[in-house]
Every structure is written in C-alpha cells, then in structure tokens.
N, C-alpha and C. Protein backbone atom coordinates (compact mmCIF):
# COMPACT_ATOMS: atom_id res chain seq x y z
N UNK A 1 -61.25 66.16 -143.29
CA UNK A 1 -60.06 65.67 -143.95
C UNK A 1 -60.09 66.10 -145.42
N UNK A 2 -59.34 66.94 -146.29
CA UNK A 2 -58.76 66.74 -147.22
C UNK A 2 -57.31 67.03 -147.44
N UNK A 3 -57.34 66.94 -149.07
CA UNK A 3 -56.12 66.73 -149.55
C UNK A 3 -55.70 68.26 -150.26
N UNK A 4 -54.58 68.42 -150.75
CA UNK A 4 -54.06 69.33 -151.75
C UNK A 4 -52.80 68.84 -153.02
N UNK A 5 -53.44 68.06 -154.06
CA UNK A 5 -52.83 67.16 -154.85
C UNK A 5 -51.60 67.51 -155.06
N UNK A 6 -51.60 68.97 -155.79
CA UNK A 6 -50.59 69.55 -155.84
C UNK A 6 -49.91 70.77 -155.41
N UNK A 7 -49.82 70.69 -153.98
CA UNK A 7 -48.78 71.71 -153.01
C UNK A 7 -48.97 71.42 -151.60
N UNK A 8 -48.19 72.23 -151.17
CA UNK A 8 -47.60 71.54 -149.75
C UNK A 8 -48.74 73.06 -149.01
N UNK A 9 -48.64 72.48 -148.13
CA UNK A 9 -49.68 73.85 -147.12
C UNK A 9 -49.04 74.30 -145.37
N UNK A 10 -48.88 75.58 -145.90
CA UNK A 10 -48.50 76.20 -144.57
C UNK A 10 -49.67 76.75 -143.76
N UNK A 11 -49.53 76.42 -142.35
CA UNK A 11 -50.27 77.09 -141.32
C UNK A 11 -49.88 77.44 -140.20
N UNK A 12 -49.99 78.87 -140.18
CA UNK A 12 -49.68 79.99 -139.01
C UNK A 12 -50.49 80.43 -138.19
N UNK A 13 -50.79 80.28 -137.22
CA UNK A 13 -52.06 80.24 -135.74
C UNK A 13 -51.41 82.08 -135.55
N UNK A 14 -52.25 82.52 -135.53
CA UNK A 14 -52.04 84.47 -135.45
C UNK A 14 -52.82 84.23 -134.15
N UNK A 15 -53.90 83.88 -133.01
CA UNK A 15 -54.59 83.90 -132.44
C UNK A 15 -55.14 82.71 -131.99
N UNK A 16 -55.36 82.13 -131.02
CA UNK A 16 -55.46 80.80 -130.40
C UNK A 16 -55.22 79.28 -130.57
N UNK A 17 -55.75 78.03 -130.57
CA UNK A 17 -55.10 76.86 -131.07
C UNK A 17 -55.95 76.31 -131.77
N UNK A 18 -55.21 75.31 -132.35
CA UNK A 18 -55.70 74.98 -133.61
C UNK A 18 -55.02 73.18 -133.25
N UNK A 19 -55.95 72.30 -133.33
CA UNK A 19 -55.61 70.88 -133.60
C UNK A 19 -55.23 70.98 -134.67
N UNK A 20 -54.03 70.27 -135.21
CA UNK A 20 -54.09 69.75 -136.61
C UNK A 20 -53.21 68.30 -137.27
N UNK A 21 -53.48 68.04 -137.78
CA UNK A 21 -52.72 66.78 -138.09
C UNK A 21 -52.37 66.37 -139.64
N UNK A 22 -51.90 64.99 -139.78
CA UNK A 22 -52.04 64.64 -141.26
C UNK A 22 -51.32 63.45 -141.06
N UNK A 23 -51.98 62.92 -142.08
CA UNK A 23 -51.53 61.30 -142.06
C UNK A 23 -50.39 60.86 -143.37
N UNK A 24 -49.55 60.29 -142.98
CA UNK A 24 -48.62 60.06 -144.05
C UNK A 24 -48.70 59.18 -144.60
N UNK A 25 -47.79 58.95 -145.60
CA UNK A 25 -48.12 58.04 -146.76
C UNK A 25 -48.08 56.55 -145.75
N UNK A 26 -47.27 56.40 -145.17
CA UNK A 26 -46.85 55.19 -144.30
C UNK A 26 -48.43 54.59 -143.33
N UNK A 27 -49.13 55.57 -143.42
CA UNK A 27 -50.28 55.78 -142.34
C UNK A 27 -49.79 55.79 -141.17
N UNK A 28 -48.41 56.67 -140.80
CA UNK A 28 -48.26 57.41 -139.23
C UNK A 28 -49.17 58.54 -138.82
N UNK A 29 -49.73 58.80 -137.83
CA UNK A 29 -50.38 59.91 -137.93
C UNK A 29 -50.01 61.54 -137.03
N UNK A 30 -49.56 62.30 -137.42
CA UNK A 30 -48.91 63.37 -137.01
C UNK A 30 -49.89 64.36 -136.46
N UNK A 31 -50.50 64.84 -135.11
CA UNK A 31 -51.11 65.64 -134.70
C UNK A 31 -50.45 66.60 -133.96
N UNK A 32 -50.70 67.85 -133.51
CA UNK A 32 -50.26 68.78 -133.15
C UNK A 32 -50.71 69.66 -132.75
N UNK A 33 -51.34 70.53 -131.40
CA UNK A 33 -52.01 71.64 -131.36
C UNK A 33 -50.77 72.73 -131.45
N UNK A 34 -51.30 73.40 -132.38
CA UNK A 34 -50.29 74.85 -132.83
C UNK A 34 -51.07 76.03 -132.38
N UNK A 35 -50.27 76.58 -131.62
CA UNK A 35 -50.42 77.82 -130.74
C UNK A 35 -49.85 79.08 -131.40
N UNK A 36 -50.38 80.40 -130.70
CA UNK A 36 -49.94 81.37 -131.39
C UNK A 36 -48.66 81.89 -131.74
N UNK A 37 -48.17 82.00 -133.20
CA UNK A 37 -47.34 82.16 -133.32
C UNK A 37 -46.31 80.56 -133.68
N UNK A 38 -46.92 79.90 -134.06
CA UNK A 38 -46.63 78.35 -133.96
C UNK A 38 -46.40 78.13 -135.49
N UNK A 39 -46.05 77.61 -136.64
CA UNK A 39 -46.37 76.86 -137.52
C UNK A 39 -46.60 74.90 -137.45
N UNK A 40 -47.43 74.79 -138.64
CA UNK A 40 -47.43 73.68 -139.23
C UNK A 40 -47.28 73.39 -140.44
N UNK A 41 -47.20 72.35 -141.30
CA UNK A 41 -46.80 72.20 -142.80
C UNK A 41 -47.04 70.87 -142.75
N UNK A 42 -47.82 70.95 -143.95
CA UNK A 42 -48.65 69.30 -144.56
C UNK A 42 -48.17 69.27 -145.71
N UNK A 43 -47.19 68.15 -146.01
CA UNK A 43 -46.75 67.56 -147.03
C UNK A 43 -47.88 67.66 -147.98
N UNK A 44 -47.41 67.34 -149.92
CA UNK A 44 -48.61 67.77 -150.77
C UNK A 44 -49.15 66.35 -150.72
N UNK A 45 -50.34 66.33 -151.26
CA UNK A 45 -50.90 65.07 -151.09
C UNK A 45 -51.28 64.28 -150.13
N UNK A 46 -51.08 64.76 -149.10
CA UNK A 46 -50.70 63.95 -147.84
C UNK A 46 -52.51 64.34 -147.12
N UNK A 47 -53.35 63.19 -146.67
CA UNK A 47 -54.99 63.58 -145.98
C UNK A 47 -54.39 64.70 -144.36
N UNK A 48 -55.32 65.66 -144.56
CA UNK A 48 -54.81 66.64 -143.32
C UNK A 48 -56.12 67.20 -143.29
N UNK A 49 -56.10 68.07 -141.71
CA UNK A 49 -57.16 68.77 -141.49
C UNK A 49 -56.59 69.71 -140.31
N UNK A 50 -57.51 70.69 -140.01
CA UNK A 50 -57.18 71.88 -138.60
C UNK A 50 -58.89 72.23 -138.11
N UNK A 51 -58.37 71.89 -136.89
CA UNK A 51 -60.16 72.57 -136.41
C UNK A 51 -59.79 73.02 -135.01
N UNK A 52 -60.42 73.82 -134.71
CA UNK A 52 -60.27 74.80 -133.65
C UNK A 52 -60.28 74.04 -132.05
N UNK A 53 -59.46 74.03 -131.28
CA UNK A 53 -59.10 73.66 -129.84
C UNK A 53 -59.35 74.46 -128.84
N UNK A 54 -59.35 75.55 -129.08
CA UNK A 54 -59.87 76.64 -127.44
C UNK A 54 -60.88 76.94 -127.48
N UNK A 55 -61.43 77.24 -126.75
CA UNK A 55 -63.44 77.60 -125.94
C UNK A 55 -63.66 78.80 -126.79
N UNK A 56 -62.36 79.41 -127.24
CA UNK A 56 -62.62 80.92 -127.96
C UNK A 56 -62.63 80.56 -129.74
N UNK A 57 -62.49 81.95 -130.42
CA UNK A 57 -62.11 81.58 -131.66
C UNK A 57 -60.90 81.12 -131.78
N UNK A 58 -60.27 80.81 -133.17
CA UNK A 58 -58.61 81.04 -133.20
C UNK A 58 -58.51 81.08 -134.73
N UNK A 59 -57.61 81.98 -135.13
CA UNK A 59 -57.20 83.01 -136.54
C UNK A 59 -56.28 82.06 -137.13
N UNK A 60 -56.05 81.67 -138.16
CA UNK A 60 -54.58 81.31 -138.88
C UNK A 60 -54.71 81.73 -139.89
N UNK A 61 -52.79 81.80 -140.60
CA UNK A 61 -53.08 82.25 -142.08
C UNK A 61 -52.71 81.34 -142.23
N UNK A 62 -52.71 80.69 -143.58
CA UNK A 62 -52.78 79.72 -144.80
C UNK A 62 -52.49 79.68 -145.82
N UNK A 63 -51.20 79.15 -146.16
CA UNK A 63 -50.33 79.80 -147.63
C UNK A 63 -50.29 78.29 -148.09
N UNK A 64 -49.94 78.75 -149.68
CA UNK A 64 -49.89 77.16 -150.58
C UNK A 64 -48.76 77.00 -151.31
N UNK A 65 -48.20 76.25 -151.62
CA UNK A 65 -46.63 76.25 -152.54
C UNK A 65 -47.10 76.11 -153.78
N UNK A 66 -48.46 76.49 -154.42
CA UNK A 66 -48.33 76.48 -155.78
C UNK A 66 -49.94 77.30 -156.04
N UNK A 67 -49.96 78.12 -157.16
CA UNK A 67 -51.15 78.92 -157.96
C UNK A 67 -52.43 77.48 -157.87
N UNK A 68 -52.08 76.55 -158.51
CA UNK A 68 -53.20 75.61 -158.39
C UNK A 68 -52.98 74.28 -157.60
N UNK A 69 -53.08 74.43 -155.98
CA UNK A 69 -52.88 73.39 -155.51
C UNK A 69 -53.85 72.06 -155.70
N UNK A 70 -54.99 72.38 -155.78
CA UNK A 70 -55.91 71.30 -156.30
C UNK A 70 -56.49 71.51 -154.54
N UNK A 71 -57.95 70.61 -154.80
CA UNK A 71 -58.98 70.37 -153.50
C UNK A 71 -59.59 68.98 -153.68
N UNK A 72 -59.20 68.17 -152.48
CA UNK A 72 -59.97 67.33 -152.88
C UNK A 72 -60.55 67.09 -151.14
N UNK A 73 -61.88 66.81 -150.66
CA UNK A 73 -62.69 67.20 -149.42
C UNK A 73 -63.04 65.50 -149.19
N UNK A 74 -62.30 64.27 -148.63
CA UNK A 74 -62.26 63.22 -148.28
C UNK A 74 -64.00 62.97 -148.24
N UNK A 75 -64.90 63.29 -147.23
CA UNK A 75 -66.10 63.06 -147.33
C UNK A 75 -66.58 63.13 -148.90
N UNK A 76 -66.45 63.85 -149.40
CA UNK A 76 -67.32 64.74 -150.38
C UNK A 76 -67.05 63.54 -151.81
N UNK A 77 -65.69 63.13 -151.66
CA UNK A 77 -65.28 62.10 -152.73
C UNK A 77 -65.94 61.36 -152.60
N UNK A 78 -65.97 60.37 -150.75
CA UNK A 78 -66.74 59.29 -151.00
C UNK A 78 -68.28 59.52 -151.08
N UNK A 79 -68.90 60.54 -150.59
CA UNK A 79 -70.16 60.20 -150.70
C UNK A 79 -71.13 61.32 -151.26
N UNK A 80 -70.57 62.33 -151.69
CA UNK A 80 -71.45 63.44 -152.70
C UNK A 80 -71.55 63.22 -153.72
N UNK A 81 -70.72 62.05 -154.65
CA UNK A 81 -71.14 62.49 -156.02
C UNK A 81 -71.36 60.91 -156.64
N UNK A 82 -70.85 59.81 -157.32
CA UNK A 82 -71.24 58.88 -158.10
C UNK A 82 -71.08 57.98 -157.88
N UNK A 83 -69.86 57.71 -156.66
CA UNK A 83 -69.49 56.44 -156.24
C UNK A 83 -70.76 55.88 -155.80
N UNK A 84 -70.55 54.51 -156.28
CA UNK A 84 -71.90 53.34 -155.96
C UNK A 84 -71.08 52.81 -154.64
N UNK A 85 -72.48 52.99 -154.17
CA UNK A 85 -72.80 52.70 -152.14
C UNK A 85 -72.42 51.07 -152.03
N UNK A 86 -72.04 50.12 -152.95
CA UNK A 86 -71.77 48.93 -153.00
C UNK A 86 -69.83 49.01 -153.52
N UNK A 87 -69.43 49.71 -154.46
CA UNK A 87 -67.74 50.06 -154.28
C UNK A 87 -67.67 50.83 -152.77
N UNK A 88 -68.23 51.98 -152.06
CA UNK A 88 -67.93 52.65 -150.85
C UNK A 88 -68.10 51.56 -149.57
N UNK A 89 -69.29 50.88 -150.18
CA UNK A 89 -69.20 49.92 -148.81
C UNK A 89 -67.88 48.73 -148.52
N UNK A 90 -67.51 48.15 -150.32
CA UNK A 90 -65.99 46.99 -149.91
C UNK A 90 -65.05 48.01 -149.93
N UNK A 91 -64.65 49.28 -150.39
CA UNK A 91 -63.30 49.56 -150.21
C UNK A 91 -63.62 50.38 -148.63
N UNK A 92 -64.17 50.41 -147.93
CA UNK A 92 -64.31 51.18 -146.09
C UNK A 92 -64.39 49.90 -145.17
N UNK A 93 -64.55 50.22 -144.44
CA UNK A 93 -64.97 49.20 -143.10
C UNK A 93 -66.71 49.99 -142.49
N UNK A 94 -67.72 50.39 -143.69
CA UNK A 94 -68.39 50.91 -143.47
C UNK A 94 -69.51 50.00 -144.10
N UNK A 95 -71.07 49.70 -143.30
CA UNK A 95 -72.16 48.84 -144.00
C UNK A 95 -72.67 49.77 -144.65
N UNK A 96 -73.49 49.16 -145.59
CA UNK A 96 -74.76 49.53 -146.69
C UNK A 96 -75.44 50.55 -145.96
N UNK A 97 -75.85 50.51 -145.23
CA UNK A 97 -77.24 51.29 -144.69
C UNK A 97 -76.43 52.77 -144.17
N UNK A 98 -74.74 52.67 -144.05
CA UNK A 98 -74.36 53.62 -143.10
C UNK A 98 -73.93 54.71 -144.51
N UNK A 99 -73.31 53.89 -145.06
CA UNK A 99 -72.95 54.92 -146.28
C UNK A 99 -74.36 55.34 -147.16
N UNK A 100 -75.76 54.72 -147.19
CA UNK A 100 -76.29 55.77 -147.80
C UNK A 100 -76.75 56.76 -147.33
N UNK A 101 -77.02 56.25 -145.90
CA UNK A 101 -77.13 57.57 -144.81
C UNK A 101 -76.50 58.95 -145.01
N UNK A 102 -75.14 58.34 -145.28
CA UNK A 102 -74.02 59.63 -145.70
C UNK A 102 -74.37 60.36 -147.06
N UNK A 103 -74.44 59.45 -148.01
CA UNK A 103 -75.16 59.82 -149.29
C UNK A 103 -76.21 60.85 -149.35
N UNK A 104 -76.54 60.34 -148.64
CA UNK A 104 -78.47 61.05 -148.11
C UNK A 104 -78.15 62.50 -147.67
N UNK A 105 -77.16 62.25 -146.65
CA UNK A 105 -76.68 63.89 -145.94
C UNK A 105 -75.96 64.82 -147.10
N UNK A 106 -74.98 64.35 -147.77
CA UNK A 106 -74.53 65.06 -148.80
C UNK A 106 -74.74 65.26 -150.17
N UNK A 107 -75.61 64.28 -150.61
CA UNK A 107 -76.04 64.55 -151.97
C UNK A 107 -75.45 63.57 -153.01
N UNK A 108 -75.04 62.37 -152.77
CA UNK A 108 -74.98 61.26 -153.00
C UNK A 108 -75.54 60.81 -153.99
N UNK A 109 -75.04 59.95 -155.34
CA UNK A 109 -76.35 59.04 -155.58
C UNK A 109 -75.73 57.61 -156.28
N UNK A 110 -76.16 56.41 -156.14
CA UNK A 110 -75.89 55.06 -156.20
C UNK A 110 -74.98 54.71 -155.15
C-alpha cells in the first residue's frame, strides 16, 4: 500500500493481470483485476496498490499527473523510521510485541 500525495496515477496492463485496488476517502474499497490492454486510475492521495495475478509475469506502464507526485510506502511510515511502538500500537488494532516485530523487519526504532 502506498500513497501519491500529489497526483493521480495511471495504470496500463501491456501484458497479463494485475490485481489492483484503492481505498477511498469514505473507506469503500475499489478492487479490480486489469487485463491486457485494460486501464486503472487512483485518485491522488487516495492508499492503493497493484501486484501481479497470473502464474506468469505481467508488464504495465505507469504514468503520473504531476513532475513531483510525492511517495509515501504505508508500511515504511508506520514502522521504518521514528514512530514510537506505543503511538503505532493505540492508533492500529495492532499489540506491542507485533509492531516491534515489524520494526525489527524494517528498521524501526522506538
């Protein structure tokens, strides 16, 4: 799951399928396997992701509506860099022991 703060994101499947989804502001959640020759489009800001659906590879291109859309990598916020494992644990539905685990895997610290 991430984000793109500022721009909207196009995706074009050139070669096999592709799950993809994104969750809206409302928290509806919009999934879709896009096939070749298919588009999708993730509102800006909006949490989204694409990961591969067929036994084979599958190709897409990937365009952005702006020079600096921004990156932000949902895992990586909560648990690679400063957030204290006691704010990650009340704002999730996640215990102590599970988020430093995560910490631990990505490089985490407090």
């Amino acid at each position: 799951m991430h984000t793109h703060p500022g721009a909207n994101e196009l995706l074009l499947v050139l070669h096999g399928h592709i799950t993809a989804g994104f969750i809206s502001s409302d928290n509806s959640v919009y999934v879709k396997t896009v096939k070749k020759g298919e588009i999708m489009v993730f509102p800006q800001g909006l949490l989204h992701f694409q990961i591969n659906a067929g036994k084979n590879g599958a190709l897409a291109f990937v365009t952005l509506s702006s020079p600096n859309p921004g990156l932000q990598i949902l895992d990586f916020a909560l648990f690679a860099y400063n957030l204290t494992t006691a704010t990650v644990t009340k704002t999730t539905f996640l215990d102590e022991a599970t988020v430093k685990k995560l910490k631990a895997v990505l490089g985490g610290i407090g």
